[in-house]
PDB file of N, CA and C in Angstrom:
ATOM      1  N   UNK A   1      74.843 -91.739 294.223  1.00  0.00           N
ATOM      2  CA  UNK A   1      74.982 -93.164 294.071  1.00  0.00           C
ATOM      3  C   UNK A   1      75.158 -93.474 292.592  1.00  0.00           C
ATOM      4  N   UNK A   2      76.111 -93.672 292.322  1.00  0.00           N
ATOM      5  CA  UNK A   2      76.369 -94.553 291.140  1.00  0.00           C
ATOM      6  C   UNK A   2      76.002 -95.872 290.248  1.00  0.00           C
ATOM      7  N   UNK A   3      75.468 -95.877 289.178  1.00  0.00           N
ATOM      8  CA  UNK A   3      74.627 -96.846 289.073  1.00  0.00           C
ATOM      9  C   UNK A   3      74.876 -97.198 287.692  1.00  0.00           C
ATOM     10  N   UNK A   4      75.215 -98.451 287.001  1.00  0.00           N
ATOM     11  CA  UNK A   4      75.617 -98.378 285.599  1.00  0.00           C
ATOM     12  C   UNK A   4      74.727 -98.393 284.565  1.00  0.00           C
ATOM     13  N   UNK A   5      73.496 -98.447 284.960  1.00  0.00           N
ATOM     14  CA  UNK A   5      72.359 -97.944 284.231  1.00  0.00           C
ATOM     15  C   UNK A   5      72.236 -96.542 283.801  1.00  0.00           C
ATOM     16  N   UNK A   6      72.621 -95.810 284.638  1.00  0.00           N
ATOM     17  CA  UNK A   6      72.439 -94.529 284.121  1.00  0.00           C
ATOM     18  C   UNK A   6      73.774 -93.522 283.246  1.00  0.00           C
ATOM     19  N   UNK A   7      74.208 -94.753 282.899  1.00  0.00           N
ATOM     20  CA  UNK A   7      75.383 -93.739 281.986  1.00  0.00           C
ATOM     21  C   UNK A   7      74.903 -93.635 280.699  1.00  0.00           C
ATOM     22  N   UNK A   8      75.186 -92.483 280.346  1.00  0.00           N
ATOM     23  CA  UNK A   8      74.548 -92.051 279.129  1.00  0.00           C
ATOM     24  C   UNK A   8      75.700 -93.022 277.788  1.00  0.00           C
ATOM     25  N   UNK A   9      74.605 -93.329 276.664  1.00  0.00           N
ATOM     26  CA  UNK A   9      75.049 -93.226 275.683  1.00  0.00           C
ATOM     27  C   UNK A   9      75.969 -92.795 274.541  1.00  0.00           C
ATOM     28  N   UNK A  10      76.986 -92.740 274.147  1.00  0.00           N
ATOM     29  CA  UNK A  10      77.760 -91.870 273.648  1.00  0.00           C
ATOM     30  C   UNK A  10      77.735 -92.112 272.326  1.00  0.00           C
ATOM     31  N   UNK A  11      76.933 -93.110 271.680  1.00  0.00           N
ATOM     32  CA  UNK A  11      76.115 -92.842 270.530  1.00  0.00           C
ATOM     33  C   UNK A  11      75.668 -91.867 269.831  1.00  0.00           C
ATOM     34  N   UNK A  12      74.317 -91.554 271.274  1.00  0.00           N
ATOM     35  CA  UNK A  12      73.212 -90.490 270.480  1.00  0.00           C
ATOM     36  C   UNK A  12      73.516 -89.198 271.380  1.00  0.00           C
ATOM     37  N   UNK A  13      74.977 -89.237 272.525  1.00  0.00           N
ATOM     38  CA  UNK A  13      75.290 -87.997 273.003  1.00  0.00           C
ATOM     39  C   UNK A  13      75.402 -86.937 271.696  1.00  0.00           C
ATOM     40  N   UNK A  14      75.000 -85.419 271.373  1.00  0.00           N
ATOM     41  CA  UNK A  14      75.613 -84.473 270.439  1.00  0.00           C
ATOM     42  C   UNK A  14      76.261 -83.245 271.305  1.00  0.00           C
ATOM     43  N   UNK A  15      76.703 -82.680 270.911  1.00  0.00           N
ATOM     44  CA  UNK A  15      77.190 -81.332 271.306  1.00  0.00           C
ATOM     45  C   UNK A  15      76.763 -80.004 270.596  1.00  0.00           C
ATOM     46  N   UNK A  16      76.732 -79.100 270.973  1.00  0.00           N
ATOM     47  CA  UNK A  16      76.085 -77.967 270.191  1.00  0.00           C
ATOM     48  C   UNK A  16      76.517 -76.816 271.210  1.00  0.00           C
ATOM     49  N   UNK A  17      76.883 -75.816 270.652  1.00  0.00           N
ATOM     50  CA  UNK A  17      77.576 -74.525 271.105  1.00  0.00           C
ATOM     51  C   UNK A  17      76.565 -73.544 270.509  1.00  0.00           C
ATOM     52  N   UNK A  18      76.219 -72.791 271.429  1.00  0.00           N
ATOM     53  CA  UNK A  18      75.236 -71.663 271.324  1.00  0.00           C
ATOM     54  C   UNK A  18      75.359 -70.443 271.696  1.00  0.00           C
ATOM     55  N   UNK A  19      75.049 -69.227 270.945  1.00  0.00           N
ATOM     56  CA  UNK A  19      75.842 -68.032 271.043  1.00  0.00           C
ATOM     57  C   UNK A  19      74.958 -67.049 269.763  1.00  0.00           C
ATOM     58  N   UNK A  20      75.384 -65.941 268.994  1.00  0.00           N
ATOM     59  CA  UNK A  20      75.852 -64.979 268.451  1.00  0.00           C
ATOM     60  C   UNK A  20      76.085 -65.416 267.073  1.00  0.00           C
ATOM     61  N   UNK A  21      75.560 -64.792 265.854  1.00  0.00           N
ATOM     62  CA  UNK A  21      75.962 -65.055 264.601  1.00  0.00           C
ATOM     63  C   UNK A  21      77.601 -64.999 264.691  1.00  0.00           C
ATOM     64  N   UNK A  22      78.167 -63.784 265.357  1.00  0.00           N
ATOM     65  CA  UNK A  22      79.488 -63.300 265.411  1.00  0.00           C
ATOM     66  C   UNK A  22      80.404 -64.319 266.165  1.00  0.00           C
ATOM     67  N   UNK A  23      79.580 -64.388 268.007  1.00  0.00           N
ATOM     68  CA  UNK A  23      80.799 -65.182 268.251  1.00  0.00           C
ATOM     69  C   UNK A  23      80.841 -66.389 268.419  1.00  0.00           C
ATOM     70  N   UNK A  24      79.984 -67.268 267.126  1.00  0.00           N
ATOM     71  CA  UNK A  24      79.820 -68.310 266.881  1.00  0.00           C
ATOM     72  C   UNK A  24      80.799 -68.203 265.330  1.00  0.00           C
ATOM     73  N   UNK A  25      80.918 -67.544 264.766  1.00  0.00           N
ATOM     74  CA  UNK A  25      82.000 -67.257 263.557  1.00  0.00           C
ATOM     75  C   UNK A  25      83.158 -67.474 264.106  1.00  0.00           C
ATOM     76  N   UNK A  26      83.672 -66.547 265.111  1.00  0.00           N
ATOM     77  CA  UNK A  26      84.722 -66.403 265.545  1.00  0.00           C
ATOM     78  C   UNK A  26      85.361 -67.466 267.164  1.00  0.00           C
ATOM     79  N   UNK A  27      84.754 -68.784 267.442  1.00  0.00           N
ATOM     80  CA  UNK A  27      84.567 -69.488 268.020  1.00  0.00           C
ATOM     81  C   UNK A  27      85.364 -70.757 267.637  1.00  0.00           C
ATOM     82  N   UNK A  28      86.565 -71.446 268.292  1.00  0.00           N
ATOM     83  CA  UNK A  28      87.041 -72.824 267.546  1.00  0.00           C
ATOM     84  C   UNK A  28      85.515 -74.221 267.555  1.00  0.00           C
ATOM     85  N   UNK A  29      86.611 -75.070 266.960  1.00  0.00           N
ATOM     86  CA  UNK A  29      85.154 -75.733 266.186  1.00  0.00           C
ATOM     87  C   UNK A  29      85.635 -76.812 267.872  1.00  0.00           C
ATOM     88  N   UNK A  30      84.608 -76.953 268.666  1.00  0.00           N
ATOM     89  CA  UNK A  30      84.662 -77.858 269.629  1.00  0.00           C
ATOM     90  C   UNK A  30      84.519 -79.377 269.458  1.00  0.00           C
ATOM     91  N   UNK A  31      85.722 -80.368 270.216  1.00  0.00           N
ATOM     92  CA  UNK A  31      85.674 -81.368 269.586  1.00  0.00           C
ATOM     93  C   UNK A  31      85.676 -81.777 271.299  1.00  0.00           C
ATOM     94  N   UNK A  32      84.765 -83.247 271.557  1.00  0.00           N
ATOM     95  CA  UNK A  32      84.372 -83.834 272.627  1.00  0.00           C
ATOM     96  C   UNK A  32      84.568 -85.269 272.445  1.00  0.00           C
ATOM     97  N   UNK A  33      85.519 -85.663 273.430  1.00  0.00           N
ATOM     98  CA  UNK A  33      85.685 -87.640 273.222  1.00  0.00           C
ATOM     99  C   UNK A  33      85.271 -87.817 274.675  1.00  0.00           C
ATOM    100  N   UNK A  34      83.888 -88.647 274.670  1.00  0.00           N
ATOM    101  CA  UNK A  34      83.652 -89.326 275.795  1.00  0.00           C
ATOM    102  C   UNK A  34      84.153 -90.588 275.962  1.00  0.00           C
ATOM    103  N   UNK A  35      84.335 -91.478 276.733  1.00  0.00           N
ATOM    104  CA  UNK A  35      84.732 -92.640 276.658  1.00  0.00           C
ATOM    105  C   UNK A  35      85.170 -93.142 275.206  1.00  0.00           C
ATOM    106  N   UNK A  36      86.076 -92.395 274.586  1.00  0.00           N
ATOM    107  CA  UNK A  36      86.902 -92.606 273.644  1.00  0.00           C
ATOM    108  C   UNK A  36      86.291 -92.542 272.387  1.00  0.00           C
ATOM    109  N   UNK A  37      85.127 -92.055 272.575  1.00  0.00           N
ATOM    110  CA  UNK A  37      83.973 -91.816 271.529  1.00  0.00           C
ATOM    111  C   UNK A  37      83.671 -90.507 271.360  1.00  0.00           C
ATOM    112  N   UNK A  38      83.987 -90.073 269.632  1.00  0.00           N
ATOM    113  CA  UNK A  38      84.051 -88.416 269.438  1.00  0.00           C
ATOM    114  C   UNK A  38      82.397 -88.304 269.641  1.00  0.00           C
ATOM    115  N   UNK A  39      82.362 -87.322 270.236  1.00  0.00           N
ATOM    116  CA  UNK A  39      80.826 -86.147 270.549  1.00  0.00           C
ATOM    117  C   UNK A  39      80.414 -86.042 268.921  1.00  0.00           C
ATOM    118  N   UNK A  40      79.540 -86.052 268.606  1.00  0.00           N
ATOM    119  CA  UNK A  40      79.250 -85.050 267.122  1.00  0.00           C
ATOM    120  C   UNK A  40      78.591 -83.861 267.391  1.00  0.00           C
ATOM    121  N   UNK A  41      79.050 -83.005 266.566  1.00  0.00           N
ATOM    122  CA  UNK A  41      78.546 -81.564 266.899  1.00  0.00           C
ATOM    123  C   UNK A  41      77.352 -81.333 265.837  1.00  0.00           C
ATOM    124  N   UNK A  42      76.188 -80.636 266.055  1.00  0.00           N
ATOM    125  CA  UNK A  42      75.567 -80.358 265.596  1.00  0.00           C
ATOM    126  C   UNK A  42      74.605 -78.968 265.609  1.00  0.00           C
ATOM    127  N   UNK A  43      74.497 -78.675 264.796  1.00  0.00           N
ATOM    128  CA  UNK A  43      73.626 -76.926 264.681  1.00  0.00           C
ATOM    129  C   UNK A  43      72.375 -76.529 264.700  1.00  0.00           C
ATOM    130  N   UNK A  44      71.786 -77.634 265.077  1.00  0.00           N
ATOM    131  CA  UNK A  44      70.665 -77.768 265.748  1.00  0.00           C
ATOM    132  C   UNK A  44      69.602 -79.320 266.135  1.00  0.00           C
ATOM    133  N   UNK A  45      68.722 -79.271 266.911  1.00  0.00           N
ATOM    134  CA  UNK A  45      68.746 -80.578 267.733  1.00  0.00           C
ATOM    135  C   UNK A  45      67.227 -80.575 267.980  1.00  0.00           C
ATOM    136  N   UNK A  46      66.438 -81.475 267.946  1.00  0.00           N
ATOM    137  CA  UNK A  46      65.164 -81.500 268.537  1.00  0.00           C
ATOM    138  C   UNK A  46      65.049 -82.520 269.755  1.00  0.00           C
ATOM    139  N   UNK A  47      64.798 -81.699 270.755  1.00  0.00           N
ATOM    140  CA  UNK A  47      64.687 -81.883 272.608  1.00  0.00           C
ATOM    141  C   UNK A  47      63.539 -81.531 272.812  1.00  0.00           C
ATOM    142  N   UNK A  48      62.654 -82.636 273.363  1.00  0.00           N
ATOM    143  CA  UNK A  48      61.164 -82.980 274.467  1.00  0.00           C
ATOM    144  C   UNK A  48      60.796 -82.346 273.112  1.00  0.00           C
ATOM    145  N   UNK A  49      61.106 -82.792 271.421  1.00  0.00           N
ATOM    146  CA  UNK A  49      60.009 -82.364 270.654  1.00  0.00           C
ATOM    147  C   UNK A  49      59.891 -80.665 270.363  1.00  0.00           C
ATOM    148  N   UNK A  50      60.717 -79.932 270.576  1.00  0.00           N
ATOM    149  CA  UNK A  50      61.198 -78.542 270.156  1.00  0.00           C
ATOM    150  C   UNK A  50      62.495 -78.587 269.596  1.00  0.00           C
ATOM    151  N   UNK A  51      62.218 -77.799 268.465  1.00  0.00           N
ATOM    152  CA  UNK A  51      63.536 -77.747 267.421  1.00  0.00           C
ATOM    153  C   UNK A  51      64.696 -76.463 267.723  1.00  0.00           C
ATOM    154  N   UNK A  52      65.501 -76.529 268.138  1.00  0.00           N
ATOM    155  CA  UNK A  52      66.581 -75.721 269.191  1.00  0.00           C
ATOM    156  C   UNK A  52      67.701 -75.664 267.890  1.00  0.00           C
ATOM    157  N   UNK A  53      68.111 -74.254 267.586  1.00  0.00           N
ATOM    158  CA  UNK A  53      69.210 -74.642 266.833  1.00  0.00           C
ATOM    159  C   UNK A  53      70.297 -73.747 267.610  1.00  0.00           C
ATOM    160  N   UNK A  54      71.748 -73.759 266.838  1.00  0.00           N
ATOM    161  CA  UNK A  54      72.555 -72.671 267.953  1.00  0.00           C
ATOM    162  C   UNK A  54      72.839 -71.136 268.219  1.00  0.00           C
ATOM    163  N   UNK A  55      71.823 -70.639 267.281  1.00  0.00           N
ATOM    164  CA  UNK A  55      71.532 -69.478 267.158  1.00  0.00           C
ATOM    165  C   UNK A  55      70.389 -68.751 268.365  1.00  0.00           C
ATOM    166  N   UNK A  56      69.730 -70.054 268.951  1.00  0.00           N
ATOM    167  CA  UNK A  56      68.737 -69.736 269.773  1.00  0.00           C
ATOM    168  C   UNK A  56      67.387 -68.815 268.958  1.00  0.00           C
ATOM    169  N   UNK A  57      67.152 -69.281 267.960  1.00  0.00           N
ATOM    170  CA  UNK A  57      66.103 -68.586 267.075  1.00  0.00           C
ATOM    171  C   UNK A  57      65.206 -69.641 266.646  1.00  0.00           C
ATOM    172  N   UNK A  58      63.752 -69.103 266.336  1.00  0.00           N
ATOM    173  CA  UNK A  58      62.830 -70.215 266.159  1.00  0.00           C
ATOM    174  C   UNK A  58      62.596 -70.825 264.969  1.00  0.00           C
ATOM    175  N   UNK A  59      62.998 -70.210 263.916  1.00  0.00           N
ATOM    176  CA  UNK A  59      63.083 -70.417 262.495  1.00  0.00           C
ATOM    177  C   UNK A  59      63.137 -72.353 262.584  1.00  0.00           C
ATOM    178  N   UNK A  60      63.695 -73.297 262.687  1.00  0.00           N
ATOM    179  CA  UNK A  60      63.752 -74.321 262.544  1.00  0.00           C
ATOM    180  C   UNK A  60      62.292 -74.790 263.008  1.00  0.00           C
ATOM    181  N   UNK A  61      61.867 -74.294 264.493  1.00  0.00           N
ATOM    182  CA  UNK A  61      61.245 -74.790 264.836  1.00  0.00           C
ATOM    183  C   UNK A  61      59.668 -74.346 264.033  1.00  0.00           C
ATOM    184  N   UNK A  62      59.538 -73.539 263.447  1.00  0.00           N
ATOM    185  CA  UNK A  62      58.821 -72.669 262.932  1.00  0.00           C
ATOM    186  C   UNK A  62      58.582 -73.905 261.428  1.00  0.00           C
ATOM    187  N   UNK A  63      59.948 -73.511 260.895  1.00  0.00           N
ATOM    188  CA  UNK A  63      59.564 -74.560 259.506  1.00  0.00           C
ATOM    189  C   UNK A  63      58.997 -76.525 259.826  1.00  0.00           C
ATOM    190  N   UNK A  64      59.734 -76.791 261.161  1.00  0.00           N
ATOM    191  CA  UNK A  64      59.238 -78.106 261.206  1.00  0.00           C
ATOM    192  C   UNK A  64      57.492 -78.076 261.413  1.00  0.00           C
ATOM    193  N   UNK A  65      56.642 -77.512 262.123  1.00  0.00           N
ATOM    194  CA  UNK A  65      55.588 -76.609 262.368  1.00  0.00           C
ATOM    195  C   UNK A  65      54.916 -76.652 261.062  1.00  0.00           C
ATOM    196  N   UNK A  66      55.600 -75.997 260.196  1.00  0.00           N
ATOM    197  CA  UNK A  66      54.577 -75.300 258.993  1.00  0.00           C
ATOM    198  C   UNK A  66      54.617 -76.641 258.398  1.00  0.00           C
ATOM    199  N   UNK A  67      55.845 -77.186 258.213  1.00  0.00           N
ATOM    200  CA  UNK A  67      55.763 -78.431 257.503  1.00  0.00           C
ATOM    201  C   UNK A  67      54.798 -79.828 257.429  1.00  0.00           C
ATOM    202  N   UNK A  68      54.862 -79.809 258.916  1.00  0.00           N
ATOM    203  CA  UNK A  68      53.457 -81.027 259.409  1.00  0.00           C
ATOM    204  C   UNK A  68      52.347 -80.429 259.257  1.00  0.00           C
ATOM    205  N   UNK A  69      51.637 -78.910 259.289  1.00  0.00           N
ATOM    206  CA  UNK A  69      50.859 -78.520 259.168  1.00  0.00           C
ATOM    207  C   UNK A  69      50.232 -78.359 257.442  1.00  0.00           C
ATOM    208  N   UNK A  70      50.976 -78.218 256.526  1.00  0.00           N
ATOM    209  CA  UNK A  70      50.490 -78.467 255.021  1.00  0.00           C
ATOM    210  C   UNK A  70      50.691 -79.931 254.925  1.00  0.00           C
ATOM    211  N   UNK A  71      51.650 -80.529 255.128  1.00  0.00           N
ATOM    212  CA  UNK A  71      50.862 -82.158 255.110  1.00  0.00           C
ATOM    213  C   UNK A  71      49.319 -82.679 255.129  1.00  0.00           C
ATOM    214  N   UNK A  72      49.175 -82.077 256.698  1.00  0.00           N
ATOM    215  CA  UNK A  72      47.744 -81.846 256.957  1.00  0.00           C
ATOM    216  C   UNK A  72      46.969 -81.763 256.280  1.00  0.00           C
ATOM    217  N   UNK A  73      47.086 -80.489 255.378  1.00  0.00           N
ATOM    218  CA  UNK A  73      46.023 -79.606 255.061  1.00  0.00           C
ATOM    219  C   UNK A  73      45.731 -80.246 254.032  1.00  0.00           C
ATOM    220  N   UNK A  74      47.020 -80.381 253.392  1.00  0.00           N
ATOM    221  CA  UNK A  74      46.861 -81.233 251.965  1.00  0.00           C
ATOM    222  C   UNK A  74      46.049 -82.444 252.003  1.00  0.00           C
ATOM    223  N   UNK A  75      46.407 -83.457 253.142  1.00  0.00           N
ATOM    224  CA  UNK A  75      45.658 -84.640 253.117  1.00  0.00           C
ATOM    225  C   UNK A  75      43.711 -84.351 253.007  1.00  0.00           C
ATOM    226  N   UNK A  76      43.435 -82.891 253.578  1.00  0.00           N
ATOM    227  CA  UNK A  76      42.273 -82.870 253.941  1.00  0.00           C
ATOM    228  C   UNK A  76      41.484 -82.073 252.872  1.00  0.00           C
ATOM    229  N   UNK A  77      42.403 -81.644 251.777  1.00  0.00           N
ATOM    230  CA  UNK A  77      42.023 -81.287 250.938  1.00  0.00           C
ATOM    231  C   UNK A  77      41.531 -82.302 249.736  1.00  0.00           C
ATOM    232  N   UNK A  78      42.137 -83.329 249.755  1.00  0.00           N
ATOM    233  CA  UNK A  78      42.095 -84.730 248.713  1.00  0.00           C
ATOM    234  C   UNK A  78      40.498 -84.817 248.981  1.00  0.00           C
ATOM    235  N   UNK A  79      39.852 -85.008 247.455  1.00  0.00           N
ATOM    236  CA  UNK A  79      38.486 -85.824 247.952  1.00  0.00           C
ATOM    237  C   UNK A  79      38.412 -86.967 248.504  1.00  0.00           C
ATOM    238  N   UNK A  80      37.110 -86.872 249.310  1.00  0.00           N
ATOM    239  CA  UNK A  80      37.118 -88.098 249.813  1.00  0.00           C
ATOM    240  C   UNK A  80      35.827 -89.404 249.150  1.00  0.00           C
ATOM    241  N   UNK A  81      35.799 -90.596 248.797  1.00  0.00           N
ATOM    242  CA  UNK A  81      34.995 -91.012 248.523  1.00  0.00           C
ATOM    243  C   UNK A  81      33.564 -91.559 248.811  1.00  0.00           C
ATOM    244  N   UNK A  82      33.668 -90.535 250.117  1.00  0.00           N
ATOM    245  CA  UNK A  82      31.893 -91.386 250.588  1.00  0.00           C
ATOM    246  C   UNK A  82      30.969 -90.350 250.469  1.00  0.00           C
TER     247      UNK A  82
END
């Protein structure tokens, strides 16, 4: 059933091709027009809050991780005044 509520956005639609250091080198650069609206491609994406890049490796997700975590640490390191 068709319903015009549920058509996606073509705004915040991205595209991302995932693969192989190699046959992501050797891969054309993919171009997507939805309703006359270019796709943007991107090399990595954060979905339900996990950082996915197109390598399929955790490294992104790893640095976003470490990153909020010394924020942290730092804040809890500051004296506090009471």
């Amino acid at each position: 059933m068709y319903n015009k509520q549920n058509v996606h956005k073509p705004v915040k639609t991205k595209c991302m091709l995932k693969g192989s250091n190699h046959r992501l080198k050797h891969s054309p650069r993919l171009t997507l027009n939805v309703e006359k609206h270019l796709v943007e491609h991107v090399s990595s994406q954060i979905v339900m809050g996990i950082s996915i890049d197109n390598y399929l490796q955790w490294n992104s997700q790893i640095n976003n991780v470490c990153g909020k975590l010394n924020m942290k640490v730092n804040l809890l390191k500051r004296p506090s005044p009471f």
